[in-house]
PDB file of N, CA and C in Angstrom:
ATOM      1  N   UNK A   1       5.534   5.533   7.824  1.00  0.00           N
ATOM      2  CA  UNK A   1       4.531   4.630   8.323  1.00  0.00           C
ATOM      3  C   UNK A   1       5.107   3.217   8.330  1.00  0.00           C
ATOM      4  N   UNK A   2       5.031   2.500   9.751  1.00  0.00           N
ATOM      5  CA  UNK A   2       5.337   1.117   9.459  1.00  0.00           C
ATOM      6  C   UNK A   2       3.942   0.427   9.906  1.00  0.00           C
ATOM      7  N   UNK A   3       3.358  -0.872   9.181  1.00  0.00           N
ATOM      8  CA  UNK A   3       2.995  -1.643   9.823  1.00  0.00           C
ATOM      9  C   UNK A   3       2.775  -3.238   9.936  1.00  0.00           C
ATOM     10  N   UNK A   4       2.851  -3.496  11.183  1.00  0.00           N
ATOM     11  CA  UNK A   4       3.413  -4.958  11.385  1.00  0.00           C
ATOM     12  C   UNK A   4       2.290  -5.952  11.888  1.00  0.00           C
ATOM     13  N   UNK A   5       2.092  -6.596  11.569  1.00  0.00           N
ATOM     14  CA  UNK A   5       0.219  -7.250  11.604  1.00  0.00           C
ATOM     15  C   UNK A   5       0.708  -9.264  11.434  1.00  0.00           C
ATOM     16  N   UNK A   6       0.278  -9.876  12.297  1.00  0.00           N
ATOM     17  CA  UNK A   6       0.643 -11.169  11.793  1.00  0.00           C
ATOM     18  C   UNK A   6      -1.030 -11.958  12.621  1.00  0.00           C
ATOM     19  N   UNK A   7      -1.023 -13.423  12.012  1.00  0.00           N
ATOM     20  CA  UNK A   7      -2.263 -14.093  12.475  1.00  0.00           C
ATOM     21  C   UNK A   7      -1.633 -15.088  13.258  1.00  0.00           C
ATOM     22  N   UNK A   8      -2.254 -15.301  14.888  1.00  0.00           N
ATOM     23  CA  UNK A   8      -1.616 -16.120  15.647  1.00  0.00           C
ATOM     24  C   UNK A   8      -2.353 -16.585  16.792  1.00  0.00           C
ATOM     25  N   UNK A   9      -3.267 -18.165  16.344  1.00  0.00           N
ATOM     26  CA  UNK A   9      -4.050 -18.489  17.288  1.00  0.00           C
ATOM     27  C   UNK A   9      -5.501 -18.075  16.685  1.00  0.00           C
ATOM     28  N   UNK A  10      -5.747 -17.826  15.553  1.00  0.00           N
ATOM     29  CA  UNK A  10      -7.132 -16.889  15.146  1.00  0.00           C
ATOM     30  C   UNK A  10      -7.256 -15.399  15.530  1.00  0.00           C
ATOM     31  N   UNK A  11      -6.147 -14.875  16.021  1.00  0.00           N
ATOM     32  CA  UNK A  11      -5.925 -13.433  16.328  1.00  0.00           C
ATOM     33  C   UNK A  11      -4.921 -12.972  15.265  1.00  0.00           C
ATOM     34  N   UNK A  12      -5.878 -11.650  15.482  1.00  0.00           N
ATOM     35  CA  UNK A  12      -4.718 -10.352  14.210  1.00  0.00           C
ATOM     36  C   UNK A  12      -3.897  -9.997  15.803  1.00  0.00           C
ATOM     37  N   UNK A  13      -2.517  -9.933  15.107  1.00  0.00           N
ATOM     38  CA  UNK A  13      -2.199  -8.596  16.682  1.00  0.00           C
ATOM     39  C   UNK A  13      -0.465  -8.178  15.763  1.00  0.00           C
ATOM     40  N   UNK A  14      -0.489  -7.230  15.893  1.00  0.00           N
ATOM     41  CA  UNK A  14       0.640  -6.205  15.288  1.00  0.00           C
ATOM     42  C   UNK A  14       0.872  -4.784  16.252  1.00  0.00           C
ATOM     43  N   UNK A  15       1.466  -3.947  15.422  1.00  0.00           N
ATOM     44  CA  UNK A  15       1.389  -2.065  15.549  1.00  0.00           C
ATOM     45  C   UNK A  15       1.706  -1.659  14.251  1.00  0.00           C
ATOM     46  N   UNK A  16       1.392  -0.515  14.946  1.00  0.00           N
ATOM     47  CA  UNK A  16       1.130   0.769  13.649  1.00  0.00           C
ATOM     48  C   UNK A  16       1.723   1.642  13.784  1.00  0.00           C
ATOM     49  N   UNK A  17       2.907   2.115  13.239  1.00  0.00           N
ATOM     50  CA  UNK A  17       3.789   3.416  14.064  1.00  0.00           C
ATOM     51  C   UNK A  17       3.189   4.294  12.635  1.00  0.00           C
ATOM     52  N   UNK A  18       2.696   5.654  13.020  1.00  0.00           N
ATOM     53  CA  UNK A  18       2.332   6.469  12.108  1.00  0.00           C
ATOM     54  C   UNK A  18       2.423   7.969  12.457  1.00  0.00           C
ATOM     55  N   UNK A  19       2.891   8.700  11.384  1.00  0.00           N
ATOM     56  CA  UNK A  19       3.026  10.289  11.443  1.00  0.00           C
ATOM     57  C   UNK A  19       1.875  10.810  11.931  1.00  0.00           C
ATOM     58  N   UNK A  20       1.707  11.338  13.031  1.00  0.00           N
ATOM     59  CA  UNK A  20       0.136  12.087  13.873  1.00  0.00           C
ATOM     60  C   UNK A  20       0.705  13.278  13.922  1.00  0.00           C
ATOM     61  N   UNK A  21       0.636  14.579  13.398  1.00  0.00           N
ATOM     62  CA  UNK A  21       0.928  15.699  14.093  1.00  0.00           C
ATOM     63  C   UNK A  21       0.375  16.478  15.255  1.00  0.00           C
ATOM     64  N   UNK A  22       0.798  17.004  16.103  1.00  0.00           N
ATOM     65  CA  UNK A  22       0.425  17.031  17.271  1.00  0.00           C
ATOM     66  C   UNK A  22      -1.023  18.145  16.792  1.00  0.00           C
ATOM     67  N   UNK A  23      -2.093  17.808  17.832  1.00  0.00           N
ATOM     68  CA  UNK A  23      -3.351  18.385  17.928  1.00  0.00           C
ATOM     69  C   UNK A  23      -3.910  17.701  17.124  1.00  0.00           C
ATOM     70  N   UNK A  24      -3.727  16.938  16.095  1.00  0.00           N
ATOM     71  CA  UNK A  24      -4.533  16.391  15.151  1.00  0.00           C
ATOM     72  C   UNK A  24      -6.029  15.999  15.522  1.00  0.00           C
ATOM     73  N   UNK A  25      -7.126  16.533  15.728  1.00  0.00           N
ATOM     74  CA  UNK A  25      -8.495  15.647  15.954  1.00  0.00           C
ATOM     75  C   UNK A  25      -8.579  14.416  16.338  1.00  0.00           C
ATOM     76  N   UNK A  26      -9.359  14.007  16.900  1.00  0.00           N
ATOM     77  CA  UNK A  26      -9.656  12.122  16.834  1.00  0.00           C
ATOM     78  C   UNK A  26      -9.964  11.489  15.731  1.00  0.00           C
ATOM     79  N   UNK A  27     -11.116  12.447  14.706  1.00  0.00           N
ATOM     80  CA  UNK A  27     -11.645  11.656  13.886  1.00  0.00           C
ATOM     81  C   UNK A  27     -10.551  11.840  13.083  1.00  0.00           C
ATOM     82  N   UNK A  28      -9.695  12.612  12.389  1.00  0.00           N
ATOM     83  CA  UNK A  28      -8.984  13.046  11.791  1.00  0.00           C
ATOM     84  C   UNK A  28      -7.936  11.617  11.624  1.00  0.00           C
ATOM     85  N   UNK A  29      -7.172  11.638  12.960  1.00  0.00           N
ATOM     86  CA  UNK A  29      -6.647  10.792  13.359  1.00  0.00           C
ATOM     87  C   UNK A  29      -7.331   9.175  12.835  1.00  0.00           C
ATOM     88  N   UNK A  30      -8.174   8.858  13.044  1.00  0.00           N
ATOM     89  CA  UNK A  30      -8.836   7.456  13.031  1.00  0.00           C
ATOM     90  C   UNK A  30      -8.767   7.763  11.057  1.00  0.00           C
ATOM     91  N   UNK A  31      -9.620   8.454  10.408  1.00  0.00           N
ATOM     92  CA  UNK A  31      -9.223   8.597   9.085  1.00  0.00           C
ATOM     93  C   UNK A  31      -8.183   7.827   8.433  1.00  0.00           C
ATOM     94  N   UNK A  32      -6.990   8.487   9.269  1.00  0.00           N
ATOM     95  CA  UNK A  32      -5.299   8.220   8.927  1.00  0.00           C
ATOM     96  C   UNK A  32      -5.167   7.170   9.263  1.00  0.00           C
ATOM     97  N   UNK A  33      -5.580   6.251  10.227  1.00  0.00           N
ATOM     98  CA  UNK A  33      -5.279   4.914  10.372  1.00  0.00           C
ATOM     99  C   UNK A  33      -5.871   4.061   9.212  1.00  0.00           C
ATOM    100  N   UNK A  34      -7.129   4.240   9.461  1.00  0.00           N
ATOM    101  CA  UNK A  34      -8.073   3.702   8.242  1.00  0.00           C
ATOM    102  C   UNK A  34      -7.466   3.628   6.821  1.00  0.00           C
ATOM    103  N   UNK A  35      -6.795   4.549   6.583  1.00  0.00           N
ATOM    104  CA  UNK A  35      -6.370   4.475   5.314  1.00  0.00           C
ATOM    105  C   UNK A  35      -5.007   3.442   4.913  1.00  0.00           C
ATOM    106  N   UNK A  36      -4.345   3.464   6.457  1.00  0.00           N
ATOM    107  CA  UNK A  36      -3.185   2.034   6.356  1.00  0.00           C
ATOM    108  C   UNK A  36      -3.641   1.252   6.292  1.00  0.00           C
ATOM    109  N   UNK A  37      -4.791   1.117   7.749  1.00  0.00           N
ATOM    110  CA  UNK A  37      -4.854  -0.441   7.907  1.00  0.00           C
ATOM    111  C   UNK A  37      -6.102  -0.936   7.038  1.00  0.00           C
ATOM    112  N   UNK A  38      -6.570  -0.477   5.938  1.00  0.00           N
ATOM    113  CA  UNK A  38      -7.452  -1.263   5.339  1.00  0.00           C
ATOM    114  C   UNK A  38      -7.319  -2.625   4.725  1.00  0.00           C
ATOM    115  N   UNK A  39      -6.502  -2.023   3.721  1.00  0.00           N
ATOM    116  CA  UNK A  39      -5.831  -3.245   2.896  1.00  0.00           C
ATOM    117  C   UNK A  39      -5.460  -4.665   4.060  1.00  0.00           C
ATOM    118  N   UNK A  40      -4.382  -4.458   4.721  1.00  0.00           N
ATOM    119  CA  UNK A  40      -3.520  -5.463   5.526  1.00  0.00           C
ATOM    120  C   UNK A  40      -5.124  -5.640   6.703  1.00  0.00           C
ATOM    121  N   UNK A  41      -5.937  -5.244   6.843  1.00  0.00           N
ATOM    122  CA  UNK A  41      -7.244  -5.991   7.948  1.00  0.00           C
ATOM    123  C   UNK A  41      -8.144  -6.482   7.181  1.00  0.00           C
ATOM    124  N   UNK A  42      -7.868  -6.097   5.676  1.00  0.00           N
ATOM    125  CA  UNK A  42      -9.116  -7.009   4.830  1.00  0.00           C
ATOM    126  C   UNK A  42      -8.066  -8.100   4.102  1.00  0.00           C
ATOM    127  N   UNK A  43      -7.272  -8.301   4.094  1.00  0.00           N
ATOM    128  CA  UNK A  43      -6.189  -9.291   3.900  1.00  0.00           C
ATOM    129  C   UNK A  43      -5.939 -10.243   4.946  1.00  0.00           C
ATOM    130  N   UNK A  44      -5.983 -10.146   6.373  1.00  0.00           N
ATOM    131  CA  UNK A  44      -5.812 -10.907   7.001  1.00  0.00           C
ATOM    132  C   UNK A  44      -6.971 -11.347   7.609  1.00  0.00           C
ATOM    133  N   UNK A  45      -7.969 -10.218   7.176  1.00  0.00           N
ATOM    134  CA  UNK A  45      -9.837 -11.341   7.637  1.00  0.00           C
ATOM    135  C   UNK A  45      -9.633 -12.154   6.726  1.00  0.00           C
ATOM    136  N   UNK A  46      -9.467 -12.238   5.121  1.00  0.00           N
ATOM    137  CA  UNK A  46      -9.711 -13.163   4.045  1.00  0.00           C
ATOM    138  C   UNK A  46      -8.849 -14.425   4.802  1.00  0.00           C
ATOM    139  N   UNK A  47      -7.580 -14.455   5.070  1.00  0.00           N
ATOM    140  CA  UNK A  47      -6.973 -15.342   5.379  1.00  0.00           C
ATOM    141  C   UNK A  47      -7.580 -16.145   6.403  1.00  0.00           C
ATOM    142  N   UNK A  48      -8.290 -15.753   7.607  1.00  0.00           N
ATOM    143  CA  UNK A  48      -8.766 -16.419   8.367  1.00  0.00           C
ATOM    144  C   UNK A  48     -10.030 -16.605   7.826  1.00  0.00           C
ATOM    145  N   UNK A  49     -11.094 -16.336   7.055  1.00  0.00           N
ATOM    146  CA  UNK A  49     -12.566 -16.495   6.540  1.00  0.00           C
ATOM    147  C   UNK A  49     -13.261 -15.771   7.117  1.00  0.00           C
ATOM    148  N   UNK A  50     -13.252 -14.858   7.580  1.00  0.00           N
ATOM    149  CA  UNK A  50     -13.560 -13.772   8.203  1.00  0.00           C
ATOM    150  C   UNK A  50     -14.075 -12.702   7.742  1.00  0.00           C
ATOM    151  N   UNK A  51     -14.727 -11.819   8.256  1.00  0.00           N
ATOM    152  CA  UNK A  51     -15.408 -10.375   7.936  1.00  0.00           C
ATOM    153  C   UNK A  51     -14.884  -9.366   8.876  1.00  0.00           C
ATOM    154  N   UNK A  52     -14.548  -8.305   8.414  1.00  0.00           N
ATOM    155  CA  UNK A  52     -13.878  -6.966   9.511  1.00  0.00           C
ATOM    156  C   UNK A  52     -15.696  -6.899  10.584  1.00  0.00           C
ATOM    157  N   UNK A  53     -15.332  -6.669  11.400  1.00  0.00           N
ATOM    158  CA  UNK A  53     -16.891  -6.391  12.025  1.00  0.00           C
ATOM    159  C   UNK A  53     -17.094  -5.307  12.504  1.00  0.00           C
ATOM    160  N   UNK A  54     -15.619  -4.020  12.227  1.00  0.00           N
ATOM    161  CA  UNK A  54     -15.865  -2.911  12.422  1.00  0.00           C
ATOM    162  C   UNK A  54     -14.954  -2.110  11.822  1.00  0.00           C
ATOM    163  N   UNK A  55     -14.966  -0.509  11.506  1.00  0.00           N
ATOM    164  CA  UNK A  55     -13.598   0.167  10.925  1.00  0.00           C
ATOM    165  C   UNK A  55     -12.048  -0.208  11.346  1.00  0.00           C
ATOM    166  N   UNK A  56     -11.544   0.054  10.051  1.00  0.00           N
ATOM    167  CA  UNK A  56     -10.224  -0.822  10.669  1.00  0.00           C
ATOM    168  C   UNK A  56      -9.522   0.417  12.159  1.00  0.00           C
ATOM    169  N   UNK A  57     -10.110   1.279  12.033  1.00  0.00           N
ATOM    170  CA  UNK A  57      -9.186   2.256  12.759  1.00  0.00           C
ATOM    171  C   UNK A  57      -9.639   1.432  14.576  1.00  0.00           C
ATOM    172  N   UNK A  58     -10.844   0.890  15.032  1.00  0.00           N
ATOM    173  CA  UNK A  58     -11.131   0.266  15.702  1.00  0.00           C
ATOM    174  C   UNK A  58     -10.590  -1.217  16.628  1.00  0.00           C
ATOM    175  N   UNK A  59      -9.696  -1.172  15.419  1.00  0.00           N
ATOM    176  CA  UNK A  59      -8.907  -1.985  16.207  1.00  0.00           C
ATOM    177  C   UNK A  59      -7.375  -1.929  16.521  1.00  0.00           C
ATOM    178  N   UNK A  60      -7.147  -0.926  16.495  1.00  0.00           N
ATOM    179  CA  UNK A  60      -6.112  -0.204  17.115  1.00  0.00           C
ATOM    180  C   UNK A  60      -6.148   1.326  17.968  1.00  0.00           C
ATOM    181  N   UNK A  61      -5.190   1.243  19.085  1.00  0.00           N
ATOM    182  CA  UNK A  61      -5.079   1.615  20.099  1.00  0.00           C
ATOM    183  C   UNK A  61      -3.955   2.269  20.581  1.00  0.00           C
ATOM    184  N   UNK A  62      -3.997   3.847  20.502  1.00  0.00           N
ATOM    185  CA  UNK A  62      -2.455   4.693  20.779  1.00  0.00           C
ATOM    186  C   UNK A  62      -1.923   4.216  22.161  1.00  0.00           C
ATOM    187  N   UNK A  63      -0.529   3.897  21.555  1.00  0.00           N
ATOM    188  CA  UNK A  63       0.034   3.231  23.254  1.00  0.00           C
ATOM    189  C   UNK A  63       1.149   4.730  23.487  1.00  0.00           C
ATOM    190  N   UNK A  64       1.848   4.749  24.490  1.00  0.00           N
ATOM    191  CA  UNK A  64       2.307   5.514  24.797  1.00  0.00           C
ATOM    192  C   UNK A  64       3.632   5.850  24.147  1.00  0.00           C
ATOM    193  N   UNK A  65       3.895   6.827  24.305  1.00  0.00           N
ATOM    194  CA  UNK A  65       5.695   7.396  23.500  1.00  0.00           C
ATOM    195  C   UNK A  65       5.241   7.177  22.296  1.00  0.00           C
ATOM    196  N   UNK A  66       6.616   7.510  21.547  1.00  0.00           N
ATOM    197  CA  UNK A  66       6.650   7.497  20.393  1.00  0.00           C
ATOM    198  C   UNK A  66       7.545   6.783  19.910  1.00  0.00           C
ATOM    199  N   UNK A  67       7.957   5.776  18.639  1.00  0.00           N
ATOM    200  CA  UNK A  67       9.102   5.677  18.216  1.00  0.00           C
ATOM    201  C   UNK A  67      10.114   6.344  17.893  1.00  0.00           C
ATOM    202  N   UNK A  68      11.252   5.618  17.415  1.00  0.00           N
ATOM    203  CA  UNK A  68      12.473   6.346  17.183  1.00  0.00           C
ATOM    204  C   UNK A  68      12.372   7.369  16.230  1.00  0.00           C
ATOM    205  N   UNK A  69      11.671   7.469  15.255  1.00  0.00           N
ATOM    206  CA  UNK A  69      11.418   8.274  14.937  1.00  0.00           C
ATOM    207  C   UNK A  69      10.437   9.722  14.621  1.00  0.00           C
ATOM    208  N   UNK A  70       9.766   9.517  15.917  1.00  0.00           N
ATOM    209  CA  UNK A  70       8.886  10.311  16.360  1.00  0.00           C
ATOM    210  C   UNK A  70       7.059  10.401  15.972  1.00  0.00           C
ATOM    211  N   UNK A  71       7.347   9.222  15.591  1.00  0.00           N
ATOM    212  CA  UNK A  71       5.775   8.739  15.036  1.00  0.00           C
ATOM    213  C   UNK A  71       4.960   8.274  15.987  1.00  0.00           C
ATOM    214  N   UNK A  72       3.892   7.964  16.405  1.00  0.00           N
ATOM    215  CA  UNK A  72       2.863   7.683  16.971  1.00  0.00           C
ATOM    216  C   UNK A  72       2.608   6.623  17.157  1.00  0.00           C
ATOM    217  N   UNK A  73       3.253   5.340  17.613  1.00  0.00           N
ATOM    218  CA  UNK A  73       2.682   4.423  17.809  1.00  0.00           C
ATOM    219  C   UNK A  73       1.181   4.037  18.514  1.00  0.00           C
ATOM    220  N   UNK A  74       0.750   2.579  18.296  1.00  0.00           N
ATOM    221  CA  UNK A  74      -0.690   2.093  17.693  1.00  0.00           C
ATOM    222  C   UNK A  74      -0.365   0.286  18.091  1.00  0.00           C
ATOM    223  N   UNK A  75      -1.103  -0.020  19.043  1.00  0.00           N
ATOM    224  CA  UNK A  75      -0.993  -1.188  19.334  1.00  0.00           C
ATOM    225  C   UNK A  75      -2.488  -1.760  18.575  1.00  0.00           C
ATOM    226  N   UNK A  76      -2.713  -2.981  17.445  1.00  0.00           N
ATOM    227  CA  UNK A  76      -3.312  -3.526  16.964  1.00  0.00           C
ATOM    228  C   UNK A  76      -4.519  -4.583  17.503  1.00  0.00           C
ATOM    229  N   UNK A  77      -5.074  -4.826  17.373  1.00  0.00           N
ATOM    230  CA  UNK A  77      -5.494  -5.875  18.136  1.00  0.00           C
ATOM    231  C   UNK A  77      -7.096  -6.571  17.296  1.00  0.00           C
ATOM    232  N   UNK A  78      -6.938  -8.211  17.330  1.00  0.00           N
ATOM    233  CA  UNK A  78      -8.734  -8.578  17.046  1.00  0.00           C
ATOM    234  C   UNK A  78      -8.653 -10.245  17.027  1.00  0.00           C
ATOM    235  N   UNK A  79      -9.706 -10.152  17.359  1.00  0.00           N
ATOM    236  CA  UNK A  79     -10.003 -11.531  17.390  1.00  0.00           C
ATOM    237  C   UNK A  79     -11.150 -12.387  16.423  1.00  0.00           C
ATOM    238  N   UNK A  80     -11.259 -13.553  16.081  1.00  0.00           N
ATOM    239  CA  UNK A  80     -12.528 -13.871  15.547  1.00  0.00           C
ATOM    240  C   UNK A  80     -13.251 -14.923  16.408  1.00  0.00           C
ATOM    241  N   UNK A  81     -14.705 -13.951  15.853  1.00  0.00           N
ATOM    242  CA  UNK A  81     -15.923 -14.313  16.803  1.00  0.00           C
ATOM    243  C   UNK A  81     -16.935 -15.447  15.773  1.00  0.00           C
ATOM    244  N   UNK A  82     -17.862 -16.170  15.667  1.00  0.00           N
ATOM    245  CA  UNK A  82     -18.794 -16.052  14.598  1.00  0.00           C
ATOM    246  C   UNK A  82     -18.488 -15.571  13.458  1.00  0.00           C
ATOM    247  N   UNK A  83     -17.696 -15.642  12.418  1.00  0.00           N
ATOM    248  CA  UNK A  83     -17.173 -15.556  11.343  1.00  0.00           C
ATOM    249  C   UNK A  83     -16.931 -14.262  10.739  1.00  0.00           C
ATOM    250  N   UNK A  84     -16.776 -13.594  12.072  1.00  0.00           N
ATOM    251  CA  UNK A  84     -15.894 -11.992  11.978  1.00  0.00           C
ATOM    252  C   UNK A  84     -14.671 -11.577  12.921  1.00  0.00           C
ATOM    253  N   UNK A  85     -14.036 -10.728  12.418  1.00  0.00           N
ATOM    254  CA  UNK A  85     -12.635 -10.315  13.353  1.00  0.00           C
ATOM    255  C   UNK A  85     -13.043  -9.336  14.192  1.00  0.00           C
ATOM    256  N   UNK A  86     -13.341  -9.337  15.447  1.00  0.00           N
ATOM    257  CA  UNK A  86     -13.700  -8.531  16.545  1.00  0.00           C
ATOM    258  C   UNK A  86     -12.752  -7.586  17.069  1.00  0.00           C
ATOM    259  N   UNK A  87     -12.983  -6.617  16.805  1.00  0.00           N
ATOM    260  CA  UNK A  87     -11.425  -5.189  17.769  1.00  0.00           C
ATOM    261  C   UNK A  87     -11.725  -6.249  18.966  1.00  0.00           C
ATOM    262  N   UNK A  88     -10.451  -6.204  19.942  1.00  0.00           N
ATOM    263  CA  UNK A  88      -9.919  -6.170  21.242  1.00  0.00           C
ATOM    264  C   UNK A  88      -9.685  -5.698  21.969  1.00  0.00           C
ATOM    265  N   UNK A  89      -9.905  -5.050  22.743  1.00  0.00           N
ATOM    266  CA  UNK A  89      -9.446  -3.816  23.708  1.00  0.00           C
ATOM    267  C   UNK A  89      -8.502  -4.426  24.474  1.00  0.00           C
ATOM    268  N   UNK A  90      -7.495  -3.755  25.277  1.00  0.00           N
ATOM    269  CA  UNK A  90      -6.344  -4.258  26.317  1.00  0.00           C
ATOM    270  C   UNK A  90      -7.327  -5.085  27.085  1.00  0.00           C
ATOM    271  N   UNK A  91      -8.311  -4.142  28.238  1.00  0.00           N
ATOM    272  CA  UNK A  91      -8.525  -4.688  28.668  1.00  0.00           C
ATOM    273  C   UNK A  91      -9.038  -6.233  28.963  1.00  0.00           C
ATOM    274  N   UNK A  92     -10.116  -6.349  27.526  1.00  0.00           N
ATOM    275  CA  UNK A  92     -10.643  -7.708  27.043  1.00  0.00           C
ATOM    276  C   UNK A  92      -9.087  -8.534  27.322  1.00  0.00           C
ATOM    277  N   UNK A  93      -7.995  -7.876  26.516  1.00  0.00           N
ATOM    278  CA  UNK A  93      -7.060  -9.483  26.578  1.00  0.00           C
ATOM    279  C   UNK A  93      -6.917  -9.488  27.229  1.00  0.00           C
ATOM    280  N   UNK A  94      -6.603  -8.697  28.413  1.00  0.00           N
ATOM    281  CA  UNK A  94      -6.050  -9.149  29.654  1.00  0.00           C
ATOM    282  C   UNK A  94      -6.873 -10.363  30.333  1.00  0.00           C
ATOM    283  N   UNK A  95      -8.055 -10.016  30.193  1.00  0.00           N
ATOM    284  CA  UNK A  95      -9.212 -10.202  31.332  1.00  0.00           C
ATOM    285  C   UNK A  95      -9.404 -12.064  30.396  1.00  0.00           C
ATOM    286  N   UNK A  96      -9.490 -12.465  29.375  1.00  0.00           N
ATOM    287  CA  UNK A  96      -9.338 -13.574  28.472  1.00  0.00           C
ATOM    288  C   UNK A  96      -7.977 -14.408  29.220  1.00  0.00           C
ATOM    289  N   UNK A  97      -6.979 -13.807  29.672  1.00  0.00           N
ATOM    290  CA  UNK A  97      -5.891 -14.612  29.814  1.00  0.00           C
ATOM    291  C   UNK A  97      -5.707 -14.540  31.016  1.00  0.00           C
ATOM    292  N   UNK A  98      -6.590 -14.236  31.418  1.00  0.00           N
ATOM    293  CA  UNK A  98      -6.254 -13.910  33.351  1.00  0.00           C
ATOM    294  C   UNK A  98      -6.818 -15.059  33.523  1.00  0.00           C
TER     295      UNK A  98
END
């Protein structure tokens, strides 16, 4: 498991490369994230003054391929709204910076 998470601009944005075995469930899956990214999304709400405003598995997003070592990458993403860190969807950033 790696994961890489930094604060930039009032945004969380990192990845998550993590062991998924193939067929694994969704919820199953979201579980397994949850259990990385808790710590490091309630660590970097504190840093900004912030509140998670939803499961951490919510704010990350399976991107395609896999890493080098055959793990599952997980594109990160959130923003703060009103004195919580909001998931991001691609689309939202895009559509913010367009």
């Amino acid at each position: 498991m790696t994961v890489r998470l930094c604060v930039e601009d009032n945004e969380v944005r990192g990845e998550l490369a993590l062991a998924v075995p193939p067929g694994t469930p969704a919820a199953r899956r979201d579980r397994m994230v949850d259990d990385v990214l808790t710590d490091p999304m309630f660590d970097l709400a504190a840093e900004l003054g912030v509140v998670l405003a939803a499961d951490p598995h919510a704010y990350a997003r399976p991107l395609d391929g896999r890493d080098e070592q055959g793990r599952t990458r997980f594109e990160v993403r959130g923003r703060t709204e009103g004195g919580r860190l909001m998931p991001v969807k691609r689309g939202k950033l895009r559509a913010r910076r367009g």
